[in-house]
Protein backbone atom coordinates (compact mmCIF):
# COMPACT_ATOMS: atom_id res chain seq x y z
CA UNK A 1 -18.66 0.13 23.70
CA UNK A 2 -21.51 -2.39 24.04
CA UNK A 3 -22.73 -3.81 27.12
CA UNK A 4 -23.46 -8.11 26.67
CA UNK A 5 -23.17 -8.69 30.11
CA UNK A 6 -21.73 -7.25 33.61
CA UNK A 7 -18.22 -9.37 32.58
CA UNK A 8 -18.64 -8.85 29.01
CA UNK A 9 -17.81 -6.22 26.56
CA UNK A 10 -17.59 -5.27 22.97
CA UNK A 11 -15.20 -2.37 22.34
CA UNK A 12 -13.37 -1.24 19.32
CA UNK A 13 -10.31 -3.04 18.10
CA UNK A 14 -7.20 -0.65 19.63
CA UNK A 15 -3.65 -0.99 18.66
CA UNK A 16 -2.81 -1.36 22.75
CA UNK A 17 -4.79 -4.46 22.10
CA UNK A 18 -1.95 -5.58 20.39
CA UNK A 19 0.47 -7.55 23.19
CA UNK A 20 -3.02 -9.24 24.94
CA UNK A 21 -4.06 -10.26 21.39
CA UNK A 22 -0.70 -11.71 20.51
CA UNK A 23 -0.82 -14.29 23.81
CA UNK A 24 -3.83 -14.78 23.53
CA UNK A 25 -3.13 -15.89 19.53
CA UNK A 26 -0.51 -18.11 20.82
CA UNK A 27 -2.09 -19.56 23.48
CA UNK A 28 -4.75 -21.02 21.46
CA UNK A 29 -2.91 -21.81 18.59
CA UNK A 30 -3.81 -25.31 17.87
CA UNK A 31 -7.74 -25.22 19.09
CA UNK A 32 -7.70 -22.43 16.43
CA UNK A 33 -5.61 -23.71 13.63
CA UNK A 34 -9.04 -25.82 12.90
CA UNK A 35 -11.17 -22.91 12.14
CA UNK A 36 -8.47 -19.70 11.33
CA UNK A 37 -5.90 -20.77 8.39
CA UNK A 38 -4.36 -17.48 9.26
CA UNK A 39 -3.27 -18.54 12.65
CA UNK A 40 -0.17 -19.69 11.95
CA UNK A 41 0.97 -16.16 10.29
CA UNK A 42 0.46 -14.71 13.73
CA UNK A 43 4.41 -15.20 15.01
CA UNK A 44 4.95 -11.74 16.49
CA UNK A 45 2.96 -9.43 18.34
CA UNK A 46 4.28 -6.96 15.14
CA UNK A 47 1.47 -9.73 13.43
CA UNK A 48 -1.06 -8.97 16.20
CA UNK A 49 -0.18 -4.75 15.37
CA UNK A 50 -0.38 -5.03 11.58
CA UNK A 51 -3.84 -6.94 11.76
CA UNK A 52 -5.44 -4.03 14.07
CA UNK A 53 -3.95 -1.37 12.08
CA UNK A 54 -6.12 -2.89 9.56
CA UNK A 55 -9.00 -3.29 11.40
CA UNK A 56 -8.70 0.46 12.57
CA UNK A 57 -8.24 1.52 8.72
CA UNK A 58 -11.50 -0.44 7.37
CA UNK A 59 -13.67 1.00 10.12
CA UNK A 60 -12.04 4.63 9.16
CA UNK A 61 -12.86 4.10 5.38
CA UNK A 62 -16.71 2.92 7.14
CA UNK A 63 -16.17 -0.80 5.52
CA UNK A 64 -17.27 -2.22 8.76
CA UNK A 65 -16.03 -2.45 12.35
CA UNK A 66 -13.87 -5.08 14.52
CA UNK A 67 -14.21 -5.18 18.27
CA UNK A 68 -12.43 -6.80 20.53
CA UNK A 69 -14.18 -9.33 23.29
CA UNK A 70 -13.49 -8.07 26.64
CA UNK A 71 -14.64 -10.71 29.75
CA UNK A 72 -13.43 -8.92 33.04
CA UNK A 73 -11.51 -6.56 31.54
CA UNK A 74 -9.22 -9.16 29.49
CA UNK A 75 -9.65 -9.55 25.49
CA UNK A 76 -11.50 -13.00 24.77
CA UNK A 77 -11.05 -12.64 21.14
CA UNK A 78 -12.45 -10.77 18.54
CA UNK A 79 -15.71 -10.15 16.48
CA UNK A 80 -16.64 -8.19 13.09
């Protein structure tokens, strides 16, 4: 884990990320349809689990890690 702040977190992407991911995905939706094209091929939190099994794999095989964002505790987002 990396320390950005006292609020703010980095941690490793974990597959009981997945339901917090999900809403947070759907929440956002259209303020991140601009940026993501994949956004809208996030319908289930299944989507949310499939994408961190993924992440999990590529830092396994050492092709680089994904963390998630954590401000007070809650995911923000991620970064990799």
């Amino acid at each position: 884990m990396f320390v950005i702040d006292e609020a703010t977190t980095l941690a490793p992407l974990a597959r009981e990320d997945a339901p917090e991911l999900f809403a947070l995905t759907a929440a956002n939706r259209a303020h991140l349809r601009r940026w993501l094209p994949w956004v809208d091929a996030v319908q289930t939190e299944e989507h949310a689990r499939e994408f961190i099994n993924a992440a999990i794999e590529q830092r396994e095989a050492g092709r680089g890690p994904v963390f998630a964002i954590r401000h007070r505790a809650g995911v923000g987002g991620v970064i990799g």
